[in-house]
N, C-alpha and C. Protein backbone atom coordinates (compact mmCIF):
# COMPACT_ATOMS: atom_id res chain seq x y z
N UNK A 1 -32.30 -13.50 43.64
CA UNK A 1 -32.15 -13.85 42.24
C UNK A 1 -32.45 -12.64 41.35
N UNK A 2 -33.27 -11.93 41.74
CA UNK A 2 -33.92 -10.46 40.90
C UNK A 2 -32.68 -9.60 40.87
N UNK A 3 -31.86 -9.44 41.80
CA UNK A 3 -30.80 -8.60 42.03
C UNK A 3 -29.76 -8.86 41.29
N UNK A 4 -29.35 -10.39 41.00
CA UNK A 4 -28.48 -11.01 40.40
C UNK A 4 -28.74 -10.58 38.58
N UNK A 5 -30.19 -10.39 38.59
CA UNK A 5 -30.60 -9.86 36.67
C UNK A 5 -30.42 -8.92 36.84
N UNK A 6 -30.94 -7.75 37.96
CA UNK A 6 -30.96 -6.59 37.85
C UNK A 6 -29.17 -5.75 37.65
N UNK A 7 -27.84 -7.02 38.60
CA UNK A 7 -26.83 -6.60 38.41
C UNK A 7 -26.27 -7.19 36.60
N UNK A 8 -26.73 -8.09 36.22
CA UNK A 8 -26.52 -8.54 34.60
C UNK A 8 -26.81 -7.25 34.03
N UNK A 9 -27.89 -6.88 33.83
CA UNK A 9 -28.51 -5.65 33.10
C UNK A 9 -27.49 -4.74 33.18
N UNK A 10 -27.30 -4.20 34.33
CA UNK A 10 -26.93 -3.22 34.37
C UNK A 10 -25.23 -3.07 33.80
N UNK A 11 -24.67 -4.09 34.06
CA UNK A 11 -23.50 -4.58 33.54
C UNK A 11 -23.32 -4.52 31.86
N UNK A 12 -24.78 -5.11 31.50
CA UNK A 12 -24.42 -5.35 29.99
C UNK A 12 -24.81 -3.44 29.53
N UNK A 13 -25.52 -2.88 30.14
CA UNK A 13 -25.88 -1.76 30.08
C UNK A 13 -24.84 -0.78 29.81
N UNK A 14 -23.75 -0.86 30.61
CA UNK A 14 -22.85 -0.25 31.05
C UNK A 14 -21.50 -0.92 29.75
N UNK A 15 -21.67 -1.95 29.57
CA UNK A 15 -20.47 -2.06 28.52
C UNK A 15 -21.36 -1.71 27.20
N UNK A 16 -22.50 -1.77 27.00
CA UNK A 16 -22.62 -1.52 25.65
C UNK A 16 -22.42 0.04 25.28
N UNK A 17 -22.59 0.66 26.42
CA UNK A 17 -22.90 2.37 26.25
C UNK A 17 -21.30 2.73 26.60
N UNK A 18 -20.48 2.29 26.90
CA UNK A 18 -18.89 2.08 26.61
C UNK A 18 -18.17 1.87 25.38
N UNK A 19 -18.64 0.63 24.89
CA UNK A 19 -18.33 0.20 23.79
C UNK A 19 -18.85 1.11 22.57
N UNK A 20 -20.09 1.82 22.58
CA UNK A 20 -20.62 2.53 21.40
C UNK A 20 -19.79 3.92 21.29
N UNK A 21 -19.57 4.46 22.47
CA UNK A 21 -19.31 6.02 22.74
C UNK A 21 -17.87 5.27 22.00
N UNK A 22 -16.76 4.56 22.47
CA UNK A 22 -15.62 4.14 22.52
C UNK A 22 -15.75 3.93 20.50
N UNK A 23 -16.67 3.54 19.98
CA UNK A 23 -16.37 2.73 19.04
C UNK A 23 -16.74 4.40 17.97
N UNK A 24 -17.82 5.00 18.31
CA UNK A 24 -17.90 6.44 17.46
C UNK A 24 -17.17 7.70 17.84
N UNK A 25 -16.47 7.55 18.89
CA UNK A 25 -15.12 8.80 19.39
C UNK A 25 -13.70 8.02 18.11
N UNK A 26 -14.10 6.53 17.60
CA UNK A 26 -12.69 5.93 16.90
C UNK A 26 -13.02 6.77 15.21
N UNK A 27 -11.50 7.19 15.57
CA UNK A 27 -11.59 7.48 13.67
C UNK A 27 -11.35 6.35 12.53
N UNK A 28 -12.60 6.50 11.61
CA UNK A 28 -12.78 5.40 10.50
C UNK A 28 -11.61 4.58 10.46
N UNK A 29 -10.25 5.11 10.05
CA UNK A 29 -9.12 4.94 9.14
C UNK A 29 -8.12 3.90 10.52
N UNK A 30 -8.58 3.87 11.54
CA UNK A 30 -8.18 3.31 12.71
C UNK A 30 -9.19 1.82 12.93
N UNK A 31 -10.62 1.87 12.94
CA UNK A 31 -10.85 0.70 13.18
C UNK A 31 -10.59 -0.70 12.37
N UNK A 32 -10.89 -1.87 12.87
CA UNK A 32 -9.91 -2.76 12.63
C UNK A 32 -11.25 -3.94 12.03
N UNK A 33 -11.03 -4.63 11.42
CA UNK A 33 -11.95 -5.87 10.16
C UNK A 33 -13.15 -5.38 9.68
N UNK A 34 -13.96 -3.92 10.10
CA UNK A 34 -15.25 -3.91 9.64
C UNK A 34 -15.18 -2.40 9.53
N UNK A 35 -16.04 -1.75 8.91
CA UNK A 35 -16.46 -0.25 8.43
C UNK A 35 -16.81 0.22 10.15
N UNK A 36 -16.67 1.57 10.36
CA UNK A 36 -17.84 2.28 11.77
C UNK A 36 -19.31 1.44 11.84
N UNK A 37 -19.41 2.10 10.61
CA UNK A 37 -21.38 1.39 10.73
C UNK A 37 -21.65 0.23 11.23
N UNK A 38 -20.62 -0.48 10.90
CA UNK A 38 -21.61 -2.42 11.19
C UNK A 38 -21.04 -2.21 12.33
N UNK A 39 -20.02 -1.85 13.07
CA UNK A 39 -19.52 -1.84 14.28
C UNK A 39 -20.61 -1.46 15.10
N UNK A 40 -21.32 -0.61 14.79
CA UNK A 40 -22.44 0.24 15.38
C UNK A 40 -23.14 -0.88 16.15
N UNK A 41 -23.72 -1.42 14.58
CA UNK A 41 -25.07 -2.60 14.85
C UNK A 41 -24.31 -3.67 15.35
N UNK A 42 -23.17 -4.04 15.18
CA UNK A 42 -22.98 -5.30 16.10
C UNK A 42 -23.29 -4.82 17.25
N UNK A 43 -22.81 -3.53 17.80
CA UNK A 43 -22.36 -3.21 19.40
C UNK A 43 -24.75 -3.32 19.53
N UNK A 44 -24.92 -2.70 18.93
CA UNK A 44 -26.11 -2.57 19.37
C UNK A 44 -27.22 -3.77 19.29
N UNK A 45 -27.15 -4.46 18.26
CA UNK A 45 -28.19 -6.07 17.90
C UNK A 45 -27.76 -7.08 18.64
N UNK A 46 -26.35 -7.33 19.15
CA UNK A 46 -25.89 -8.07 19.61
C UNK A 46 -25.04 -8.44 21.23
N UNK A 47 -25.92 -7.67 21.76
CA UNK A 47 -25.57 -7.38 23.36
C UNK A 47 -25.99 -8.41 23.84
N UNK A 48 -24.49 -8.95 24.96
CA UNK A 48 -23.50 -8.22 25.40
C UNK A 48 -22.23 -9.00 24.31
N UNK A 49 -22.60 -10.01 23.37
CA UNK A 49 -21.64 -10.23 22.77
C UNK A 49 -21.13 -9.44 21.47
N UNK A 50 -21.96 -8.61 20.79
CA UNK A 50 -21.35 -7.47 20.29
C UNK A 50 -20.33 -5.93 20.85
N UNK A 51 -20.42 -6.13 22.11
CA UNK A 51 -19.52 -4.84 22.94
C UNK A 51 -18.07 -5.86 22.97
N UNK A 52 -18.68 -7.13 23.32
CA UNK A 52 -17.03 -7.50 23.70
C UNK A 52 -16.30 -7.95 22.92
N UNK A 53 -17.00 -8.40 21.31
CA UNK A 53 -16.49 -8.58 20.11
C UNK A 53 -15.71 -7.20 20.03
N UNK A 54 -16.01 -5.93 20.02
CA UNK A 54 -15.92 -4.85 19.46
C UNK A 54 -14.28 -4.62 20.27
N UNK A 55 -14.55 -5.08 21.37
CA UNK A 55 -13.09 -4.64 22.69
C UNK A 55 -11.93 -5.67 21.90
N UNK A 56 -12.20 -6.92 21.90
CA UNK A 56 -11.63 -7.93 21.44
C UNK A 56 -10.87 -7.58 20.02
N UNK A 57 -11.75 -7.33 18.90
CA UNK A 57 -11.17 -7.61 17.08
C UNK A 57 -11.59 -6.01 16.56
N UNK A 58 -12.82 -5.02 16.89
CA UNK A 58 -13.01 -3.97 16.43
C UNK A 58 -11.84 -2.93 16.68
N UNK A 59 -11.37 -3.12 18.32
CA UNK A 59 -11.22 -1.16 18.79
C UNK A 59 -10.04 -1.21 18.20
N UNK A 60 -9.21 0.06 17.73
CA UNK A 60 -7.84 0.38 17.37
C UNK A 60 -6.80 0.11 18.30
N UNK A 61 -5.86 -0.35 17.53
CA UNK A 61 -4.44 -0.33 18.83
C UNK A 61 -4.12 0.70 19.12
N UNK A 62 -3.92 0.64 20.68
CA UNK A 62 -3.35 1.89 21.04
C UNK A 62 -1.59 2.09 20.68
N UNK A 63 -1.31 3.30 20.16
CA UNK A 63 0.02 3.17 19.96
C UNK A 63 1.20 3.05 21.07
N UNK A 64 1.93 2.82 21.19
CA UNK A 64 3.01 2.29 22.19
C UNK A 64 4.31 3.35 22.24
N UNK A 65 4.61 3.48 23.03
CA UNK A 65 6.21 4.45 22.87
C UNK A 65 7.13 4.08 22.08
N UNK A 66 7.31 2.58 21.64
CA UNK A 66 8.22 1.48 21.91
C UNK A 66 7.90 1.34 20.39
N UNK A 67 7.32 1.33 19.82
CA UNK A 67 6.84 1.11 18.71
C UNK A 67 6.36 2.19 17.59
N UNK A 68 7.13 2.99 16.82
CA UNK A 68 7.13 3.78 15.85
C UNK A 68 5.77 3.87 14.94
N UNK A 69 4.67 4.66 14.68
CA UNK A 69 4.20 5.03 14.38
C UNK A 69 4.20 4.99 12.52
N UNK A 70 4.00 4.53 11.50
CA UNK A 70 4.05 5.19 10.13
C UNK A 70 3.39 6.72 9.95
N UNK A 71 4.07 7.30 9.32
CA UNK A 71 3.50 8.63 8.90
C UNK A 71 1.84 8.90 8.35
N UNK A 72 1.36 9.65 8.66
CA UNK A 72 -0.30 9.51 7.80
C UNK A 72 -0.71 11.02 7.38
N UNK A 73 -0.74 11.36 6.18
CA UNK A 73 -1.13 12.79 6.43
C UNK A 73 -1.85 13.36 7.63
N UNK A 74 -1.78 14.97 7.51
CA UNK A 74 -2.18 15.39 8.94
C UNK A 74 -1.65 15.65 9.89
N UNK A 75 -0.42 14.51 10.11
CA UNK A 75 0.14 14.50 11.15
C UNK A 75 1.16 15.79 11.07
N UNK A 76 0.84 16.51 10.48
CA UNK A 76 1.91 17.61 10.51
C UNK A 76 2.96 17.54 9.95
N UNK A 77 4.45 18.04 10.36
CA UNK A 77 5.94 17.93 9.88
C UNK A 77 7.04 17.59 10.92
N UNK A 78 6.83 17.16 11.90
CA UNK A 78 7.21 16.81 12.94
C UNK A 78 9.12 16.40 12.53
N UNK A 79 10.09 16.43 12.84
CA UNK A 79 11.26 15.56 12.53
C UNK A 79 11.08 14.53 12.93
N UNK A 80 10.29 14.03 13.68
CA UNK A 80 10.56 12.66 14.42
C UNK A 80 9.76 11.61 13.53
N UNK A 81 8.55 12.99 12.82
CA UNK A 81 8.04 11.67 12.44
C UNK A 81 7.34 11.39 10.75
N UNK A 82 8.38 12.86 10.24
CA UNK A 82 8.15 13.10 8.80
C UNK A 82 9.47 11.97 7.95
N UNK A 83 8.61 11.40 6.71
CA UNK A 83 9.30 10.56 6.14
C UNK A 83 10.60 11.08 5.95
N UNK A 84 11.94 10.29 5.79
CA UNK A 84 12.90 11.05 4.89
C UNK A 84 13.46 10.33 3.45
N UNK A 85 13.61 10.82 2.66
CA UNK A 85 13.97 10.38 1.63
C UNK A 85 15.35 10.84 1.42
N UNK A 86 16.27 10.19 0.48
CA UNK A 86 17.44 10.35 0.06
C UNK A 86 17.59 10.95 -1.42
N UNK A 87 18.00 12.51 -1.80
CA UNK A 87 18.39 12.53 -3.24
C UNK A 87 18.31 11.53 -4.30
N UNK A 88 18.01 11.89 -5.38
CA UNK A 88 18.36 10.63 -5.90
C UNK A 88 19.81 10.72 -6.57
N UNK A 89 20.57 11.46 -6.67
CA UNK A 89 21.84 11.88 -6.45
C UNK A 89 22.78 11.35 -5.42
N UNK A 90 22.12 11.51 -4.74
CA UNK A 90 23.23 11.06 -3.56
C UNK A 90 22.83 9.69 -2.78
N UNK A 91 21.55 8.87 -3.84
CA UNK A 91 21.34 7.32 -3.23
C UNK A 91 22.72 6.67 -4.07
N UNK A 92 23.36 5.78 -3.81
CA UNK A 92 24.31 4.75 -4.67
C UNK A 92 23.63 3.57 -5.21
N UNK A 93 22.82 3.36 -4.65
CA UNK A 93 22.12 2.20 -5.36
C UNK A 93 21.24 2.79 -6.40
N UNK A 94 20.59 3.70 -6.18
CA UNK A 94 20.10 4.54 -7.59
C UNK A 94 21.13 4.80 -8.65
N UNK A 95 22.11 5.12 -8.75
CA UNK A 95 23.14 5.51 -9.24
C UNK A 95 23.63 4.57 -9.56
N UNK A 96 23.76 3.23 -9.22
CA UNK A 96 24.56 1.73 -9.81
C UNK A 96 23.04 1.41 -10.72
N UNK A 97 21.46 1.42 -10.64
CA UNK A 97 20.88 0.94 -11.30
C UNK A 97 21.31 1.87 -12.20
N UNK A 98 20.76 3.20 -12.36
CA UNK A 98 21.54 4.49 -13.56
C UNK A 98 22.25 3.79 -14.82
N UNK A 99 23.39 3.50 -13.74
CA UNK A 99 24.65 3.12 -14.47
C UNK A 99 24.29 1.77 -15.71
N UNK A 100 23.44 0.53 -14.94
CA UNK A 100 23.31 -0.44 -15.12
C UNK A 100 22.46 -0.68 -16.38
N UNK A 101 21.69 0.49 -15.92
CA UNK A 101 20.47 0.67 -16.88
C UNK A 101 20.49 1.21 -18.68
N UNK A 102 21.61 2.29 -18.57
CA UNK A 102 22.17 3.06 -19.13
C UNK A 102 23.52 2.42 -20.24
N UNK A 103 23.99 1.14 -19.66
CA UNK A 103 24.82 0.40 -20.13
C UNK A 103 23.95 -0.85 -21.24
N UNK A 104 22.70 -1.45 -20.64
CA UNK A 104 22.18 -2.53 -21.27
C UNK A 104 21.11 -1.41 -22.44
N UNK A 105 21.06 -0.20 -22.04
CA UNK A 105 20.06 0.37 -22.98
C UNK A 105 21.35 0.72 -24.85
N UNK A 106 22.20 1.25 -24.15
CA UNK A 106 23.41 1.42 -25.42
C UNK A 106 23.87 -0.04 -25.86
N UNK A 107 23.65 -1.09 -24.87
CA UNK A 107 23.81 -2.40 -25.99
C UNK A 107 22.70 -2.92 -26.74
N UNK A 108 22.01 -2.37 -26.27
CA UNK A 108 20.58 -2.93 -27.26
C UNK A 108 20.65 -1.84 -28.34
N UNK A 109 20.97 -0.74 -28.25
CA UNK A 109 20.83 0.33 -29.93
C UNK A 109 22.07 -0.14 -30.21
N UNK A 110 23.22 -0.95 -29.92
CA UNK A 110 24.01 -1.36 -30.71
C UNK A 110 23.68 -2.65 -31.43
N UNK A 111 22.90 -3.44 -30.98
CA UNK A 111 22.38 -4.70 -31.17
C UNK A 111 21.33 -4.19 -32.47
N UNK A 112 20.48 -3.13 -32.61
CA UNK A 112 19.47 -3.20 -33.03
C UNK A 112 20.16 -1.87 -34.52
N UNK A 113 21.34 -1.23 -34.39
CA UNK A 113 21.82 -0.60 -35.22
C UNK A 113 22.50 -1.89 -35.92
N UNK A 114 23.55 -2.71 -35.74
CA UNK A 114 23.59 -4.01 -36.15
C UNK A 114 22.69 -4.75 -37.59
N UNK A 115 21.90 -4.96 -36.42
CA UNK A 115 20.93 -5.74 -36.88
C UNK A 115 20.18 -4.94 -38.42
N UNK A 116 20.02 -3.43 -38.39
CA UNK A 116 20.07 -2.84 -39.19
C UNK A 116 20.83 -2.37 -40.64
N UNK A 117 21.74 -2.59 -40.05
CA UNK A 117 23.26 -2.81 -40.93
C UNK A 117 23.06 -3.64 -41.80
N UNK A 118 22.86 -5.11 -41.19
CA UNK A 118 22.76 -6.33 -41.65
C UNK A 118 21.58 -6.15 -42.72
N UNK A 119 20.27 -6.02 -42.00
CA UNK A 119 19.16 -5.74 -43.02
C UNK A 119 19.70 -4.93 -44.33
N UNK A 120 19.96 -3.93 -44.12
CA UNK A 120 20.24 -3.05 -45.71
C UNK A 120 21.14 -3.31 -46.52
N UNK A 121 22.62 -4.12 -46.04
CA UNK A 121 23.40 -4.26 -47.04
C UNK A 121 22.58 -6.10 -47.69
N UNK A 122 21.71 -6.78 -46.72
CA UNK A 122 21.26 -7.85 -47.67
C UNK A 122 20.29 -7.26 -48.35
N UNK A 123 19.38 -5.99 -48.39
CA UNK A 123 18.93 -5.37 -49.33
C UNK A 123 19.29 -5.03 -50.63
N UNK A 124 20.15 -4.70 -49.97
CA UNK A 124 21.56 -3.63 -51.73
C UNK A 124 21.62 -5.30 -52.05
N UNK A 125 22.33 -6.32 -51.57
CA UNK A 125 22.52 -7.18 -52.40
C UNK A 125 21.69 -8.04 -53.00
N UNK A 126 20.27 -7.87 -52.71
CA UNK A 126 18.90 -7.98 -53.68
C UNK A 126 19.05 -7.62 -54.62
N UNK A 127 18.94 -6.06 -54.11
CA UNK A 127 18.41 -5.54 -55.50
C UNK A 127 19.82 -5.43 -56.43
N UNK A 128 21.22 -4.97 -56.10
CA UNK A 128 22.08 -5.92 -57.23
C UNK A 128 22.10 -6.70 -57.93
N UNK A 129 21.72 -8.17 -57.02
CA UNK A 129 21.61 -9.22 -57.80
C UNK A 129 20.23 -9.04 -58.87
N UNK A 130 18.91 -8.13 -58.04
CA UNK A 130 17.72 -8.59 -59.51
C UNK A 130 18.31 -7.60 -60.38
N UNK A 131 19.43 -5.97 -60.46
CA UNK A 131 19.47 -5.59 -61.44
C UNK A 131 20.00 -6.26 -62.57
N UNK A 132 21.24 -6.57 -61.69
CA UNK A 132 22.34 -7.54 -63.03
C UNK A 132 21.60 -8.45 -63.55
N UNK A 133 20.90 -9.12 -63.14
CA UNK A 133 20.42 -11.13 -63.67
C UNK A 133 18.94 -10.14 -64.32
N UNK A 134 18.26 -8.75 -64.58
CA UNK A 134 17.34 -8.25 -64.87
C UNK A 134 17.57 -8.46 -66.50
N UNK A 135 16.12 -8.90 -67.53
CA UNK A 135 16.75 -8.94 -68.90
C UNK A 135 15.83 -7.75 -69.49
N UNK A 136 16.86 -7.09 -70.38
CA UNK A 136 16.51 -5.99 -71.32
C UNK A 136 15.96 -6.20 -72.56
């Protein structure tokens, strides 16, 4: 029975000093629901169910072949794996909003030159009407 604790121990021994090295070799911006730090103290206050929490919901995914990567600074300039963007010249859908944009903006200064129009000649015909009907 002593052998049977002595193999527990050593077991939980062995994943926690796994799990810690594993969890402070991970860079911040990679681990997963909690900051480094509390990761720390779970792995450490809470043995052996803090190491296997940590394997389970903490450690980072490993990336896959199969599965494309997003860009992150740092990563260099790679072609494979630097963003690309399109001109904005040579996008067409930029160029139809342009267009689109550019069309409803000249109907609104026509709308609002209009509307201006309107205002000043019922002005002039104010003040017409108070000069004439004005008594001397």
């Amino acid at each position: 029975m002593g052998r049977l604790y002595l193999l527990f121990a050593l077991v939980d021994l062995a994943l926690l000093v796994i799990a810690l090295i594993d969890c402070l070799s991970s860079e911040e911006y990679e681990i997963r629901a909690l900051p480094k730090v509390a990761w720390v103290f779970i792995i450490l206050l809470f043995s052996p169910i803090g190491p296997i929490v940590w394997f389970v919901a903490g450690r980072p995914q490993r990336e896959t072949a199969a599965r494309p990567q997003p860009w992150r600074p740092g990563d260099g300039f790679s072609e494979r794996s630097r963003p690309r963007q399109v001109a904005p010249d040579d996008d067409p859908e930029f160029l139809r909003n342009l267009t689109r944009e550019r069309r409803d903006d000249e109907e609104m200064l026509r709308r609002w030159e209009a509307d201006l129009r309107r205002r000043e000649e019922e002005l002039r015909r104010r003040k017409s009407t108070d000069d004439s009907g004005e008594v001397q």
